[in-house]
Protein backbone atom coordinates (compact mmCIF):
# COMPACT_ATOMS: atom_id res chain seq x y z
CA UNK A 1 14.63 11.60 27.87
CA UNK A 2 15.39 8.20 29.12
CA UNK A 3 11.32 7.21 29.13
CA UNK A 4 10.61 8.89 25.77
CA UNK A 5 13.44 7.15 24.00
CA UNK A 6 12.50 3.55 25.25
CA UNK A 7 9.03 4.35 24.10
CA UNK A 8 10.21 5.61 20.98
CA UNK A 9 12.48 2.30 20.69
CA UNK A 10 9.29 -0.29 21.79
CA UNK A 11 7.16 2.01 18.93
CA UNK A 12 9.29 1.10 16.50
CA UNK A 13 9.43 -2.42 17.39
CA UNK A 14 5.35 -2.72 17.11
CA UNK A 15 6.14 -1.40 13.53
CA UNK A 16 8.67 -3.10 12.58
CA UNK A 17 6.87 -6.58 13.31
CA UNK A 18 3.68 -5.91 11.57
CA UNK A 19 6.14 -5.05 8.45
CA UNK A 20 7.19 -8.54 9.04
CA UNK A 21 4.13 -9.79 8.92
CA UNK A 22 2.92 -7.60 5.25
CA UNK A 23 6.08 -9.37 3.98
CA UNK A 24 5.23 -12.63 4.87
CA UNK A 25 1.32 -11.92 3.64
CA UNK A 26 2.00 -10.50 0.45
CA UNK A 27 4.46 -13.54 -0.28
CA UNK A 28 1.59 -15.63 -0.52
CA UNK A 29 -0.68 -13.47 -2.42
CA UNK A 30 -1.70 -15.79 -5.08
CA UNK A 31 -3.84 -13.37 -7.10
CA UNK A 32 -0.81 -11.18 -7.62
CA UNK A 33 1.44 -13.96 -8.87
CA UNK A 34 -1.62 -13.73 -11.49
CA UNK A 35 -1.38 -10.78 -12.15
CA UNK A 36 2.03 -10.36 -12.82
CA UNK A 37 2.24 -13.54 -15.13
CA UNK A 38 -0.67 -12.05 -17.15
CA UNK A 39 1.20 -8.65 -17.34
CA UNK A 40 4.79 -10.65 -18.30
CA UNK A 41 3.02 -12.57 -21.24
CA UNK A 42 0.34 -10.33 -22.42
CA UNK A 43 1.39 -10.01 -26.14
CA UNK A 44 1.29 -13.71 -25.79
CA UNK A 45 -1.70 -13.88 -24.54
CA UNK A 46 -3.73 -11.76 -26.63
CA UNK A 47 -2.04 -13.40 -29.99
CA UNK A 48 -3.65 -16.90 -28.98
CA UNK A 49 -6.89 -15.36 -27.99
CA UNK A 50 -6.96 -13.46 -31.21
CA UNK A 51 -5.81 -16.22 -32.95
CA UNK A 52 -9.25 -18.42 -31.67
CA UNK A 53 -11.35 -15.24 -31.84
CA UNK A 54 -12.84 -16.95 -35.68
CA UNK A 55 -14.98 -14.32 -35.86
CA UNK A 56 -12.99 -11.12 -35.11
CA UNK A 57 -15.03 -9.71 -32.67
CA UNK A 58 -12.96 -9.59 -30.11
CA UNK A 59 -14.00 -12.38 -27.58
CA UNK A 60 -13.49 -15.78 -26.91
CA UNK A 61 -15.22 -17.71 -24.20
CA UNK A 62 -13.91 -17.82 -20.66
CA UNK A 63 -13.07 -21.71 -21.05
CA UNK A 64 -10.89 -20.83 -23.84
CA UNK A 65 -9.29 -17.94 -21.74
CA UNK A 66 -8.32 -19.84 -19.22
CA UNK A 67 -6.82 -22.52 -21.18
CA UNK A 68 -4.73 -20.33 -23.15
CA UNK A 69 -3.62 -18.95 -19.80
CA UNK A 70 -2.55 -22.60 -18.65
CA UNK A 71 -0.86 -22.98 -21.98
CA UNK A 72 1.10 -19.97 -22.08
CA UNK A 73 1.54 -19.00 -18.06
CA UNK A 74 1.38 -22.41 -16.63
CA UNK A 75 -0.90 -23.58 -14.17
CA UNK A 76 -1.37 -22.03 -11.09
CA UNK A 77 -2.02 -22.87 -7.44
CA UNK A 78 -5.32 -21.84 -5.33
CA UNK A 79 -7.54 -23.67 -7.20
CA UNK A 80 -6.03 -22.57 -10.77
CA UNK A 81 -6.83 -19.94 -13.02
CA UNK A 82 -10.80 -20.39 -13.21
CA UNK A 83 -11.20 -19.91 -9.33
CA UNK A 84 -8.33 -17.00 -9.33
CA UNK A 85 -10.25 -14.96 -12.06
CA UNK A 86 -13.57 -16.03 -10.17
CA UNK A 87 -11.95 -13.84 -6.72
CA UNK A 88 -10.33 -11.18 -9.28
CA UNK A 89 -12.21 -10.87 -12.09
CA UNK A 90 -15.79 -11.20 -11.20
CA UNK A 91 -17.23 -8.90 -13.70
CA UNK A 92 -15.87 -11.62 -16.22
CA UNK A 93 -18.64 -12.84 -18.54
CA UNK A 94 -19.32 -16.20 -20.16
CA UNK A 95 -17.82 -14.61 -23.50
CA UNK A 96 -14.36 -12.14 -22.68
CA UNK A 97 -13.52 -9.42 -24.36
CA UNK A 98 -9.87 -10.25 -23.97
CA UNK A 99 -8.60 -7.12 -25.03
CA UNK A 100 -10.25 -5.36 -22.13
CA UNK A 101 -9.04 -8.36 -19.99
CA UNK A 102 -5.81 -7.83 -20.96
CA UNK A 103 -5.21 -3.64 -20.61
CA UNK A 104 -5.92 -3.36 -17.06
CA UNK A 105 -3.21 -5.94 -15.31
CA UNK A 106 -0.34 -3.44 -14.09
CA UNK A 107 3.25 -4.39 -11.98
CA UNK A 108 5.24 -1.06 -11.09
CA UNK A 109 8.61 -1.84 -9.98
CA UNK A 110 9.77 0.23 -7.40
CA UNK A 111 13.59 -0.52 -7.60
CA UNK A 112 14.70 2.01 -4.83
CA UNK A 113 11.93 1.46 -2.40
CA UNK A 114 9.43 3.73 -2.61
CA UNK A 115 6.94 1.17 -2.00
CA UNK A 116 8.06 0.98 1.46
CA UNK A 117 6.31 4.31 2.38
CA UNK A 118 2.98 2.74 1.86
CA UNK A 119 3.81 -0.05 3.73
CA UNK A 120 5.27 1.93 7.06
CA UNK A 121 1.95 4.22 6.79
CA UNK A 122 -0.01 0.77 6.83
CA UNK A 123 1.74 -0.98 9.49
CA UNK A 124 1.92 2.05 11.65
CA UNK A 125 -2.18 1.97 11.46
CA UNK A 126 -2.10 -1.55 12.07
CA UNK A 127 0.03 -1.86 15.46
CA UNK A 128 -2.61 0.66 16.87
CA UNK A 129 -0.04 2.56 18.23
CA UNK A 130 -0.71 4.77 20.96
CA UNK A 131 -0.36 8.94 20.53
CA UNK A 132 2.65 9.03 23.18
CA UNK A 133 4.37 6.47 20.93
CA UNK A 134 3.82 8.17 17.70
CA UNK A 135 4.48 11.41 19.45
CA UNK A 136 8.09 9.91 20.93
CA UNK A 137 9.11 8.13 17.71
CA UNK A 138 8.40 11.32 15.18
CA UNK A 139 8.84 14.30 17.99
CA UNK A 140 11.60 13.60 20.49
CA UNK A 141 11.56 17.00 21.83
CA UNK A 142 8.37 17.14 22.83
CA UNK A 143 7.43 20.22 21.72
CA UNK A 144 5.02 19.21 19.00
CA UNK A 145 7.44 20.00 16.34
CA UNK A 146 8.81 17.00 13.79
CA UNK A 147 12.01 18.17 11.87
CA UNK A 148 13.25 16.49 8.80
CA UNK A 149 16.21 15.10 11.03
CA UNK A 150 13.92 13.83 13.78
CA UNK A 151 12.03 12.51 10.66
CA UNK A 152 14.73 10.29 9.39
CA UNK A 153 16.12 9.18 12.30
CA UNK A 154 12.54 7.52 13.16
CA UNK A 155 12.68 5.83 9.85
CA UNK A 156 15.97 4.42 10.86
CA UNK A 157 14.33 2.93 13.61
CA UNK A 158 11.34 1.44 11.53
CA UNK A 159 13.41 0.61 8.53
CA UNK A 160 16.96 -0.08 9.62
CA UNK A 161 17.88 -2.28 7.19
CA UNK A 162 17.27 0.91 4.52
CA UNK A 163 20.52 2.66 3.00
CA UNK A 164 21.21 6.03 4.09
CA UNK A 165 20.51 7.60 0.94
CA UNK A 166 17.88 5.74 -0.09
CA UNK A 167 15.74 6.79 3.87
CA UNK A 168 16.67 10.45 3.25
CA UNK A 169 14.80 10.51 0.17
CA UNK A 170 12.07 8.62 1.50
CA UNK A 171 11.29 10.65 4.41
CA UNK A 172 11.53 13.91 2.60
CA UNK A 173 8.95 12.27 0.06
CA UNK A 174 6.86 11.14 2.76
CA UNK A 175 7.13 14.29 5.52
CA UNK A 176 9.18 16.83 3.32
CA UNK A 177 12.42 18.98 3.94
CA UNK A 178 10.98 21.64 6.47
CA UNK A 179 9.92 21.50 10.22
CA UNK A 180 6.00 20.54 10.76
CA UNK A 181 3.44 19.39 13.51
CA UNK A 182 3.30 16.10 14.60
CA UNK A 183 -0.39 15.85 13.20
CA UNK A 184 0.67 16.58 9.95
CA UNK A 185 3.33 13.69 9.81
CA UNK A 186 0.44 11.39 10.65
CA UNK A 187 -1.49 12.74 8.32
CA UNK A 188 0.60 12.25 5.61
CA UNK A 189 0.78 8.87 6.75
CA UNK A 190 -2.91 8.10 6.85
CA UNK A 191 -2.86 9.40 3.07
CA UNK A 192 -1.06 6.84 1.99
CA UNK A 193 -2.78 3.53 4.71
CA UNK A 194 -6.06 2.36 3.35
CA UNK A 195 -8.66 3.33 4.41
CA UNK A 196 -11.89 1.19 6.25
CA UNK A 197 -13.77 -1.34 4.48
CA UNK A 198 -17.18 0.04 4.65
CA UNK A 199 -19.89 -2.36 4.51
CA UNK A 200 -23.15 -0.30 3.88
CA UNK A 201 -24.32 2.79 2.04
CA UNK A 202 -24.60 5.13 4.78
CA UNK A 203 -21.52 4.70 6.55
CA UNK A 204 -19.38 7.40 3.82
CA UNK A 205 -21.91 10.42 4.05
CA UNK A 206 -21.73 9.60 8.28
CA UNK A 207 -18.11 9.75 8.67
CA UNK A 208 -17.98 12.83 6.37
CA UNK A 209 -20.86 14.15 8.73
CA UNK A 210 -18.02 13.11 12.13
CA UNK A 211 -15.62 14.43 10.60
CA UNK A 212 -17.62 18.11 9.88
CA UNK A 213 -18.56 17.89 13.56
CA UNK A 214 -15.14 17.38 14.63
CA UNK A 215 -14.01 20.92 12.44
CA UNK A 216 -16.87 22.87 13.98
CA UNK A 217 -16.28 21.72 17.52
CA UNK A 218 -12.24 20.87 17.87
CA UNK A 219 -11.24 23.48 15.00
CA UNK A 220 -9.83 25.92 13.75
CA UNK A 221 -8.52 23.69 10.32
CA UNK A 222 -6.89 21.10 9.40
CA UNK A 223 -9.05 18.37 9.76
CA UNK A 224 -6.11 16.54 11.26
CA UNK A 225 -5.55 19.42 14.08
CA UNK A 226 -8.73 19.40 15.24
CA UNK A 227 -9.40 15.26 15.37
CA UNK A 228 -6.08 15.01 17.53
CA UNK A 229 -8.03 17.61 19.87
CA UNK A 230 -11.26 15.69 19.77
CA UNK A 231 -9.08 12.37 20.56
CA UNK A 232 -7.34 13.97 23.73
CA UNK A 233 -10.54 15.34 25.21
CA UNK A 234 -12.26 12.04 24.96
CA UNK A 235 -9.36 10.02 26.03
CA UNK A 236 -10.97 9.86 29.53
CA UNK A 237 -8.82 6.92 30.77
CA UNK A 238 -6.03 8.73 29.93
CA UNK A 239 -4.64 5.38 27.69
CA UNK A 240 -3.99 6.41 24.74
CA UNK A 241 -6.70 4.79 22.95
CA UNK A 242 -10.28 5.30 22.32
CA UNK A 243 -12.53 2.78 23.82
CA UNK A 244 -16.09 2.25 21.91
CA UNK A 245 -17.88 4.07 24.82
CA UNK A 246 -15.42 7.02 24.54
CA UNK A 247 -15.81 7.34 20.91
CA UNK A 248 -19.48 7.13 21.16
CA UNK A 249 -20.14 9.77 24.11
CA UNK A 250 -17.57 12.01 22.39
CA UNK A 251 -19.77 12.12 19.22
CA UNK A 252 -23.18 12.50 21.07
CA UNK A 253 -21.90 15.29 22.77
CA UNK A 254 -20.90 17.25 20.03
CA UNK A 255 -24.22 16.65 18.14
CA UNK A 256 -24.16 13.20 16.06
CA UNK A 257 -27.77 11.95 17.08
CA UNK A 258 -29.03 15.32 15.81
CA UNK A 259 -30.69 15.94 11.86
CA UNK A 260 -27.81 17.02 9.76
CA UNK A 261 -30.03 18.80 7.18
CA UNK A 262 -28.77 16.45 4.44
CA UNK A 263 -30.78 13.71 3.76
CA UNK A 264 -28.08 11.48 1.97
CA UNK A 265 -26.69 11.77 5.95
CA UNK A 266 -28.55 9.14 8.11
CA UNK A 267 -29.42 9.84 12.12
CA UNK A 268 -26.55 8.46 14.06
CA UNK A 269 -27.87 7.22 17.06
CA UNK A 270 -25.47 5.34 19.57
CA UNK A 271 -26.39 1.88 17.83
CA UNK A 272 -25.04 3.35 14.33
CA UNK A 273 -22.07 5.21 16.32
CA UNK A 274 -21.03 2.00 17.80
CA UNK A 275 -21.14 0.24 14.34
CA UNK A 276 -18.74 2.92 12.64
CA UNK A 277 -16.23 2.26 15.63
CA UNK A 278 -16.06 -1.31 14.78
CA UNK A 279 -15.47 -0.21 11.36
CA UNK A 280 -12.66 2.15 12.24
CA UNK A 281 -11.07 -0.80 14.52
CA UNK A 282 -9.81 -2.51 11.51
CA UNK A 283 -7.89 -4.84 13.74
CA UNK A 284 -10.91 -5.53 16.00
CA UNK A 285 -9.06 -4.54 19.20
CA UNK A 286 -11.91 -2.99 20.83
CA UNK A 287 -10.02 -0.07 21.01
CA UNK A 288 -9.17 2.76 18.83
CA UNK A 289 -5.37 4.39 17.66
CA UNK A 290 -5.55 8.54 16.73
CA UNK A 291 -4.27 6.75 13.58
CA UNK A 292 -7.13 4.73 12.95
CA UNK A 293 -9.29 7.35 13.59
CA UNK A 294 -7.16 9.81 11.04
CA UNK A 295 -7.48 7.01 8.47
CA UNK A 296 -11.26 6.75 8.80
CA UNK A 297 -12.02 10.83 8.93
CA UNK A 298 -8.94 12.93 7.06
CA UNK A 299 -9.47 15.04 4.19
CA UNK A 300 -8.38 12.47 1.26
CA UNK A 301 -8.18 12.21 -2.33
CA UNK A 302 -9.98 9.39 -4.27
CA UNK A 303 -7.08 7.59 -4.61
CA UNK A 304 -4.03 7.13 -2.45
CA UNK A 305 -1.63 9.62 -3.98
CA UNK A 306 1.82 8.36 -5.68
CA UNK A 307 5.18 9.43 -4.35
CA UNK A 308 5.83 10.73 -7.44
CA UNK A 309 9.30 11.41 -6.91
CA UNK A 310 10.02 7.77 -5.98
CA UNK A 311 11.56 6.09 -9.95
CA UNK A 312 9.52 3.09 -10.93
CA UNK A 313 9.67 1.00 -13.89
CA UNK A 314 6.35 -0.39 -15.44
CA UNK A 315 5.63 -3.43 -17.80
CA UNK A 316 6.43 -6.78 -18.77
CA UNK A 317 10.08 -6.58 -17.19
CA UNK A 318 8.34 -5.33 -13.36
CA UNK A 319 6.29 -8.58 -14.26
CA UNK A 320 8.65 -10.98 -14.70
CA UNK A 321 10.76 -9.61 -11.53
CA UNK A 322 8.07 -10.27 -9.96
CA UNK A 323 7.26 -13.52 -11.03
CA UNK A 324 10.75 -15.13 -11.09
CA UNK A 325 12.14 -12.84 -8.19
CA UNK A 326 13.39 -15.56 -6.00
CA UNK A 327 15.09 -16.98 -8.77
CA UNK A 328 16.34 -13.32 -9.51
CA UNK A 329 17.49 -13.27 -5.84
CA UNK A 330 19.83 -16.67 -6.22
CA UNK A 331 21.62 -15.10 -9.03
CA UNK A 332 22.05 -12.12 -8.45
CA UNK A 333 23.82 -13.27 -4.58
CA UNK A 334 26.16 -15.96 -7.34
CA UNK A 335 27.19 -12.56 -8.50
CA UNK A 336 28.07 -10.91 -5.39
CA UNK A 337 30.46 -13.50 -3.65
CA UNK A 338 31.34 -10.94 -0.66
CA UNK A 339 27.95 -10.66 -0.03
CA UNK A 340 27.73 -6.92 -0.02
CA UNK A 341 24.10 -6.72 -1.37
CA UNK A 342 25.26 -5.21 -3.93
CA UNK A 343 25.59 -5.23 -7.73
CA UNK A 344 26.52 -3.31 -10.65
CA UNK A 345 23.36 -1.96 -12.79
CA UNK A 346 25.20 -3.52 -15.87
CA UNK A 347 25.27 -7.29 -13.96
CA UNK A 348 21.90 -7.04 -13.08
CA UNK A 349 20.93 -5.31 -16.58
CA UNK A 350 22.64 -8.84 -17.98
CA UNK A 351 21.28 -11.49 -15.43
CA UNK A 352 17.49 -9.79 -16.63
CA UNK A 353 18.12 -10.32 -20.24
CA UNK A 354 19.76 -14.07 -19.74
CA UNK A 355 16.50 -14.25 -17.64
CA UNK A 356 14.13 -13.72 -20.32
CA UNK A 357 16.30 -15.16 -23.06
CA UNK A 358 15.81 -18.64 -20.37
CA UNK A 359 12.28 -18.08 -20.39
CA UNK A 360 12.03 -17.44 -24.24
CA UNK A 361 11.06 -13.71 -24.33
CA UNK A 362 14.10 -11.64 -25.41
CA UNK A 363 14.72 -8.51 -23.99
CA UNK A 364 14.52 -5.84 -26.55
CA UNK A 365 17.36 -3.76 -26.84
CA UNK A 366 14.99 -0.77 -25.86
CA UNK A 367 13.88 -2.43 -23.30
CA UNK A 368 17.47 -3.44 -21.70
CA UNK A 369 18.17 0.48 -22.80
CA UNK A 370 15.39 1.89 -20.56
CA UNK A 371 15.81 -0.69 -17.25
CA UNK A 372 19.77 0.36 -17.25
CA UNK A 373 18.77 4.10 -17.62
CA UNK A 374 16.68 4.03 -14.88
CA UNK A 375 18.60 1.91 -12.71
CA UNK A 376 21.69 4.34 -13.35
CA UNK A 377 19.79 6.79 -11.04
CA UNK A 378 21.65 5.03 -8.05
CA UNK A 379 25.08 3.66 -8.07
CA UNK A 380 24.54 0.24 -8.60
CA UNK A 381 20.99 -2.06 -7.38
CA UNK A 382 20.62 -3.00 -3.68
CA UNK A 383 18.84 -6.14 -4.99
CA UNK A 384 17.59 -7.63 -1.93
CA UNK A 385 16.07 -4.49 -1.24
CA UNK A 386 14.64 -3.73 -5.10
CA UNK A 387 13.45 -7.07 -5.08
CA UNK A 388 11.80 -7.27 -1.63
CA UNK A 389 7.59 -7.81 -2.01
CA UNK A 390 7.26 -4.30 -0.81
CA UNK A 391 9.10 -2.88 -4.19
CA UNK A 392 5.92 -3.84 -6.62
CA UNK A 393 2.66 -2.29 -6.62
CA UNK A 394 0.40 -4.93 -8.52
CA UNK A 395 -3.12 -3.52 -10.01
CA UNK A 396 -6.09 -4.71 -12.19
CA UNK A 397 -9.05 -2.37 -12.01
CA UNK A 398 -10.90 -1.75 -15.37
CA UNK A 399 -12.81 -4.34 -17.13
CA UNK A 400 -13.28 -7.24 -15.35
CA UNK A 401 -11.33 -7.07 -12.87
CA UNK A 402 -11.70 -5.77 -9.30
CA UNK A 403 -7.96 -5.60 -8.04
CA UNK A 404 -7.55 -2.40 -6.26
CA UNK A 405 -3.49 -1.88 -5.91
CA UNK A 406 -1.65 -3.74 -3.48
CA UNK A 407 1.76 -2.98 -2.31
């Protein structure tokens, strides 16, 4: 008990520090500052551009675009807002069609932290975390079995600085309320990581093609059943990890070199196997987790799904949290002199409408109606927490842009 619970412990340290590290990354992310000053003054916005639109048509050239978001957002740093819509928006013409420009920006606010599910199942795949520490963190017993106690007590170890509350609700959104394997906690988890960058055509249909060869040969179904199988058996050093050999003879030996049938489905001989592992090792380790691998082969929608029962707010107020949040962040700790964390929805209700009163945008009285309403669902707003980088979900994918969400 003694071993598994200091390997639980150094588990959820590995974690823990690449959350660290997301914070510190997604701090800097220039593009999303962008985004969520485009979202915060988009009425704005599209009044000046329809203002210079002579014509009606509904464009104005790019130059113009980007000085009426100088104007009207200020400038901005990483080369301003030509070079920023240059990395974003490459799809964006010499003449804009600003209203399409303008739909697809998107801020959700996550004000009690659901965010923070995608961001565990991310760093967990990131730490490359070995199956005996995933298997002491979520299963303690050992007997292959995760219950929704055992769940939330290993978010308590990843997230400690979450309210009690507030991790019960996560972890029955992320594993729910009744006793499962420990391959279908990390599944659920790879659902929600993203998944490889791949570089070239072929490499989809050929890990669809793995991961058929893994259900024929390591099954009966789930997917995720038979991969952990596949990943003990070619474990050969017994460490944990799949070495680019490993994963390589594991594959030939169940068939990979061999026509598939399909001719969307390319031959994978060792030289192509060995190119999907580097794939798969998004951290270029030279190794591979049983996460990783679940990341690269599960059964997966499109799209990462939504925690739907995790409230978020969307629109211009999400924006401007997330523009002004460290200013947010002072004020809100002048109105919580014991330092609790802590304030009342109504005092942080206020401090947003003096905010955008400041910044000349009033807050409607719908508007302040709807942000206390759903704020109301909890006591009062852990703001720290509600306003930590992890709590917005920032998108721009339709037109010209090319922003995929980022949590």
């Amino acid at each position: 008990p003694n071993a598994v619970g200091g390997l639980s412990a150094a588990t959820a340290c590995q974690v823990r520090r690449i959350l660290e590290q997301q914070a510190r990354e997604h701090e800097a992310s220039v593009e999303q500052q962008a985004i969520g000053l485009v979202c915060a003054e988009r009425e704005h916005i599209w009044r000046q551009c329809r203002r210079r639109d002579r014509v009606s048509q509904g464009l104005v050239p790019r130059s113009t675009l980007c000085k009426v978001l100088g104007e009207i957002c200020g400038e901005i740093s990483g080369g301003g807002w030509r070079e920023v819509l240059e990395q974003s928006a490459p799809d964006l013409g010499v003449q804009v069609a600003y209203g399409d420009f303008l739909a697809a920006p998107r801020v959700r606010w996550f004000h009690q932290g659901g965010q923070q599910g995608v961001m565990l199942a991310r760093a967990a795949a990131q730490a490359e975390l070995r199956l005996g520490g995933l298997a002491a963190l979520f299963d303690s017993a050992q007997d292959g079995i995760v219950t929704p106690q055992v769940a939330r007590q290993a978010l308590q170890r990843v997230l400690p600085g979450v309210r009690d509350a507030q991790r019960q609700r996560l972890a029955s959104l992320l594993f729910g309320d009744a006793p499962t394997s420990l391959s279908a906690v990390l599944h659920q988890l790879a659902l929600l990581a993203d998944p490889p960058d791949l570089g070239e055509p072929w490499m989809q249909p050929a890990l669809q093609r793995l991961a058929r060869l893994i259900s024929e040969h390591y099954g009966p179904a789930p997917l995720h059943c038979a991969l952990i199988r596949f990943f003990r058996a070619n474990d050969r050093d017994k460490s944990e990890l799949l070495t680019a050999d490993e994963f390589v003879r594991g594959f030939q030996q169940i068939g990979a070199p061999t026509a598939s049938g399909d001719d969307e489905v390319p031959l994978l001989h060792s030289g192509r196997l060995y190119k999907l592992f580097s794939v798969i090792d998004d951290n270029n380790t030279g190794t591979v987790s049983f996460l990783e691998l679940l990341v690269a082969l599960d059964d997966r929608p499109g799209q990462r799904p939504t925690l739907s029962g995790v409230p978020a707010l969307e629109g211009e107020v999400p924006a401007m949290l997330l523009v002004h949040k460290n200013a947010v962040l002072r004020l809100c700790r002048a109105l919580d002199p014991e330092d609790k964390g802590r304030i009342s929805v109504g005092n942080f209700a206020e401090l947003v409408e003096s905010l955008s009163k400041v910044l000349g945008r009033p807050l409607p009285g719908v508007a302040r109606e709807r942000l206390e309403r759903e704020l109301r669902r909890a006591e009062d707003v852990a703001y720290a927490e509600a306003l930590d980088s992890g709590s917005f979900e920032v998108s721009a994918d339709g037109g010209p842009w090319r922003l995929r969400r980022q949590a």
